[in-house]
N, C-alpha and C. Protein backbone atom coordinates (compact mmCIF):
# COMPACT_ATOMS: atom_id res chain seq x y z
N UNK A 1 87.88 101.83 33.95
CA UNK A 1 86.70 102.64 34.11
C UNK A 1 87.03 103.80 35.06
N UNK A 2 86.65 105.08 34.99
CA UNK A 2 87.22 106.28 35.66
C UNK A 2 86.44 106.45 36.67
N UNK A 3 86.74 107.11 38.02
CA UNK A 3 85.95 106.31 38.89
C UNK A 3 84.72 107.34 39.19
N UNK A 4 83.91 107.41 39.89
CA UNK A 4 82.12 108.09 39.88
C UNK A 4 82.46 109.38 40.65
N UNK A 5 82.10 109.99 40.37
CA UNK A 5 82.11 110.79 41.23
C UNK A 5 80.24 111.60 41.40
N UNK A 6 79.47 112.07 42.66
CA UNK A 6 78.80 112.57 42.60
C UNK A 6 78.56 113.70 42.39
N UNK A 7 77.48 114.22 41.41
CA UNK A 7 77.09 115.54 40.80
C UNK A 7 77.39 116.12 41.48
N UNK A 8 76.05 116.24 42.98
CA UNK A 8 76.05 116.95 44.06
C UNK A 8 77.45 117.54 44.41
N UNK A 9 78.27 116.62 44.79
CA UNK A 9 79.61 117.25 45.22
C UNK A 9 79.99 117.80 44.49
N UNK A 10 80.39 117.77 43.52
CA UNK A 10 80.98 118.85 42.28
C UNK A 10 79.96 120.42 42.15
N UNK A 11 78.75 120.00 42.17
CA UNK A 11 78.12 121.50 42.30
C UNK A 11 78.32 122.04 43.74
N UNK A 12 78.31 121.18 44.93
CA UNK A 12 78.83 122.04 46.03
C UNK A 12 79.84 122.81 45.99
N UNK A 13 80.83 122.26 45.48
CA UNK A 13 82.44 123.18 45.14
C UNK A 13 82.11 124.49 44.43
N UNK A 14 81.22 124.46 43.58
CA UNK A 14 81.40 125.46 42.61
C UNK A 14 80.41 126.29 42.90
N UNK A 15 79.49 125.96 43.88
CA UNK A 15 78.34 126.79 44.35
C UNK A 15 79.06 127.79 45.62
N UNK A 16 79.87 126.79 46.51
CA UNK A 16 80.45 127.48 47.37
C UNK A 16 81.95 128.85 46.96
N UNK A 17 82.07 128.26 45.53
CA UNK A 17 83.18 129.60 44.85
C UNK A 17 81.97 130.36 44.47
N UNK A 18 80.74 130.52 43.87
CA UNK A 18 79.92 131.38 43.27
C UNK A 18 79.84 132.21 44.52
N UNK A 19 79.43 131.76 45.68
CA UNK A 19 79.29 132.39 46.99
C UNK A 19 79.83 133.15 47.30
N UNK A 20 81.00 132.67 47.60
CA UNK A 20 82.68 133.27 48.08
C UNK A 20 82.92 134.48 47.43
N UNK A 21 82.22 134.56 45.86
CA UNK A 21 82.84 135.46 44.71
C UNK A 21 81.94 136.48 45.35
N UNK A 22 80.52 136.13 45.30
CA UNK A 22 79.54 137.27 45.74
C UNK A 22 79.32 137.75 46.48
N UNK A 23 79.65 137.45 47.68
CA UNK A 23 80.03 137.88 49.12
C UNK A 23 81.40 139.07 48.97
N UNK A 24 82.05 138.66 48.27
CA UNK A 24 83.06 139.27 48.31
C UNK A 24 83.08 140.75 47.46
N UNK A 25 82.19 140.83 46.41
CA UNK A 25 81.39 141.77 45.44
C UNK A 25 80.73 142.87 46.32
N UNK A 26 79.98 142.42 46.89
CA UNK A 26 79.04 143.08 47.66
C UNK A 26 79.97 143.34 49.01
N UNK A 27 80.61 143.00 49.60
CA UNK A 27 81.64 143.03 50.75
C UNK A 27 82.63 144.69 50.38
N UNK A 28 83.18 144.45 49.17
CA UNK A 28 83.75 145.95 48.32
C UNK A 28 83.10 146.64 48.00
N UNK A 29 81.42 146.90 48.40
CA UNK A 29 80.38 148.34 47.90
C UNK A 29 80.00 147.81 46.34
N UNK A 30 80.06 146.76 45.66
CA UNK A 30 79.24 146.97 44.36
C UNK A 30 77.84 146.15 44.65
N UNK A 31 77.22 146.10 43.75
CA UNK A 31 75.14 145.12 43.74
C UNK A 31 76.11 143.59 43.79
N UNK A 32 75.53 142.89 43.77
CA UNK A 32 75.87 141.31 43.35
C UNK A 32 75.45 141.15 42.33
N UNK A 33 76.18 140.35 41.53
CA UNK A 33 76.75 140.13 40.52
C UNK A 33 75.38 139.26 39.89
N UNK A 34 75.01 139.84 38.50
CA UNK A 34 73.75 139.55 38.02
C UNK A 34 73.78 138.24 36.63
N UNK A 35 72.95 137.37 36.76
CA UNK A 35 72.62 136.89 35.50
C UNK A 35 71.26 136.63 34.40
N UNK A 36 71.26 137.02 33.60
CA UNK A 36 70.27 137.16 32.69
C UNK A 36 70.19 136.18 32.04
N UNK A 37 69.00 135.62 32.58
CA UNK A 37 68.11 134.60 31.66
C UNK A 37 67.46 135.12 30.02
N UNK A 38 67.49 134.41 29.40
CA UNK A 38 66.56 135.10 28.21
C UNK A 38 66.26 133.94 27.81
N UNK A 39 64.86 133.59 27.09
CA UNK A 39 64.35 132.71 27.19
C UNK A 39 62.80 133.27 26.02
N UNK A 40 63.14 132.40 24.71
CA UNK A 40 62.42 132.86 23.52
C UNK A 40 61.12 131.53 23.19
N UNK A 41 60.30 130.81 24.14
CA UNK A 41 59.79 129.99 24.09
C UNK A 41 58.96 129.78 25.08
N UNK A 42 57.69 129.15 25.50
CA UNK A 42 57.16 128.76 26.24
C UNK A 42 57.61 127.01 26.98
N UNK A 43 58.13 126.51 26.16
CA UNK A 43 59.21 125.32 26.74
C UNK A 43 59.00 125.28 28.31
N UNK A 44 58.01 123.91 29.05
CA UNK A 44 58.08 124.24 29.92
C UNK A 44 58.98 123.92 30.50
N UNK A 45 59.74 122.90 30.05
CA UNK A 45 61.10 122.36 30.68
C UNK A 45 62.18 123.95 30.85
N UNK A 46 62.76 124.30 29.44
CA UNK A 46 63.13 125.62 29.86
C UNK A 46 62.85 126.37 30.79
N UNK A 47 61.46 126.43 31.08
CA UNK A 47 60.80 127.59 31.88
C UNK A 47 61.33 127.07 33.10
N UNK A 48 61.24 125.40 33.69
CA UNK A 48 61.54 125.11 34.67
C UNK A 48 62.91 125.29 34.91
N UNK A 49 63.93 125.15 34.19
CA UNK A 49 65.24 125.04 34.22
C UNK A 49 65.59 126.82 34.72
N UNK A 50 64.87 127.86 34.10
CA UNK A 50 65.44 129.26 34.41
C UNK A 50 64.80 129.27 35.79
N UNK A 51 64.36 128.54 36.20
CA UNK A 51 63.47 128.66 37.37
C UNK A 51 64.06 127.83 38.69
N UNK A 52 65.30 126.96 38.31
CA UNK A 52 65.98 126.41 38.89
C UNK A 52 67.49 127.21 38.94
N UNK A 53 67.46 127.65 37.99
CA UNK A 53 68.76 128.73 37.91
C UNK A 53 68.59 129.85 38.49
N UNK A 54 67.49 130.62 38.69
CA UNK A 54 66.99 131.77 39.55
C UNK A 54 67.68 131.42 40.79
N UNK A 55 67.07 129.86 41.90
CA UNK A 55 66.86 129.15 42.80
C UNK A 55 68.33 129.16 42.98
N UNK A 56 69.40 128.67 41.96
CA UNK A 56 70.54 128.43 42.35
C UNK A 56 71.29 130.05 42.56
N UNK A 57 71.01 130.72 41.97
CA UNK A 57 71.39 132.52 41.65
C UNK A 57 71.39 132.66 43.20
N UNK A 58 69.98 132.88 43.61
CA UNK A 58 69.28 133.32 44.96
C UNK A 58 70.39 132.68 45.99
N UNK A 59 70.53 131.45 46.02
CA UNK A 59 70.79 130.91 46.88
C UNK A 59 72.55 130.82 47.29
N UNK A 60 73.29 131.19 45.82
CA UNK A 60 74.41 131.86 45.76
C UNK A 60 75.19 133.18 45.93
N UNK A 61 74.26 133.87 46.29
CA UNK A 61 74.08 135.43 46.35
C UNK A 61 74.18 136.01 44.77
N UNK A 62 73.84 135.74 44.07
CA UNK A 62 73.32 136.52 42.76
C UNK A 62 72.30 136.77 42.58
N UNK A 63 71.70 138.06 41.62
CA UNK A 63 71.07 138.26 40.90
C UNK A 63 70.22 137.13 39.59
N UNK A 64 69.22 136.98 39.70
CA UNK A 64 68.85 136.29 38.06
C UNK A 64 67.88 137.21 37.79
N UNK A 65 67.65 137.86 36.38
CA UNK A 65 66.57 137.86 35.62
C UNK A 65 66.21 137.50 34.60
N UNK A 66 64.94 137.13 34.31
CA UNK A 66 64.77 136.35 33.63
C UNK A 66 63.93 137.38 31.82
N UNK A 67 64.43 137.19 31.37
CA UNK A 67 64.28 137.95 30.11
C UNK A 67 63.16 137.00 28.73
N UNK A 68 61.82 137.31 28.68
CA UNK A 68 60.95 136.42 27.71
C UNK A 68 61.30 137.63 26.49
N UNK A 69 61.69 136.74 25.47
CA UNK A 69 61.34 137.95 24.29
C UNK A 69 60.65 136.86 23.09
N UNK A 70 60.24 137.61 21.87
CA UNK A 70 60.16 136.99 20.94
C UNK A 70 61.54 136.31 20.13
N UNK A 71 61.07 134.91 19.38
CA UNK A 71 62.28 134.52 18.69
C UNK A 71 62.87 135.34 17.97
N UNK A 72 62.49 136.10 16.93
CA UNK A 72 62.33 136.87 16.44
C UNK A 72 63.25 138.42 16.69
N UNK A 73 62.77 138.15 17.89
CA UNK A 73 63.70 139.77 19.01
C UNK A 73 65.20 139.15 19.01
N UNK A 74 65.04 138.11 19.30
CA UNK A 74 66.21 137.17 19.70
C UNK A 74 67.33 137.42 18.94
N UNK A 75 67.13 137.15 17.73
CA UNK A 75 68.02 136.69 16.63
C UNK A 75 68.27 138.00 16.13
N UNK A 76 67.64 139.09 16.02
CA UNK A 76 68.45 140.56 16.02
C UNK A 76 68.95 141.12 17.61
């Protein structure tokens, strides 16, 4: 059996490189480094999830926005 490892720790690692990266962005004169949500549904789970990804953005030094379009818009 392979042995456990916790989530948490694994997103610390990779939260603290998202950091490192964006600090370092903004450290050389450019914005910090942006990600775009898009999001074609009222899904509140979705809604919550871009809303947790904002949370993680913010808290990494990125950008999130969050983009509602129609399905419709989407797919062209």
């Amino acid at each position: 059996m392979p042995a456990r490892v916790e989530a948490a720790e694994v997103a610390t690692t990779f939260s603290a490189e998202i950091k490192a990266y964006s600090d370092a962005v903004v450290a050389s004169g450019h914005s910090p480094p942006k990600l775009v949500g898009v999001l074609a549904n009222d899904d509140k789970a979705a809604v919550m999830d871009a809303r947790w990804t904002e949370t993680a953005c913010t808290r990494d030094g990125s950008c999130y926005e969050l983009r509602r379009v129609e399905r419709t818009q989407l797919e062209q």
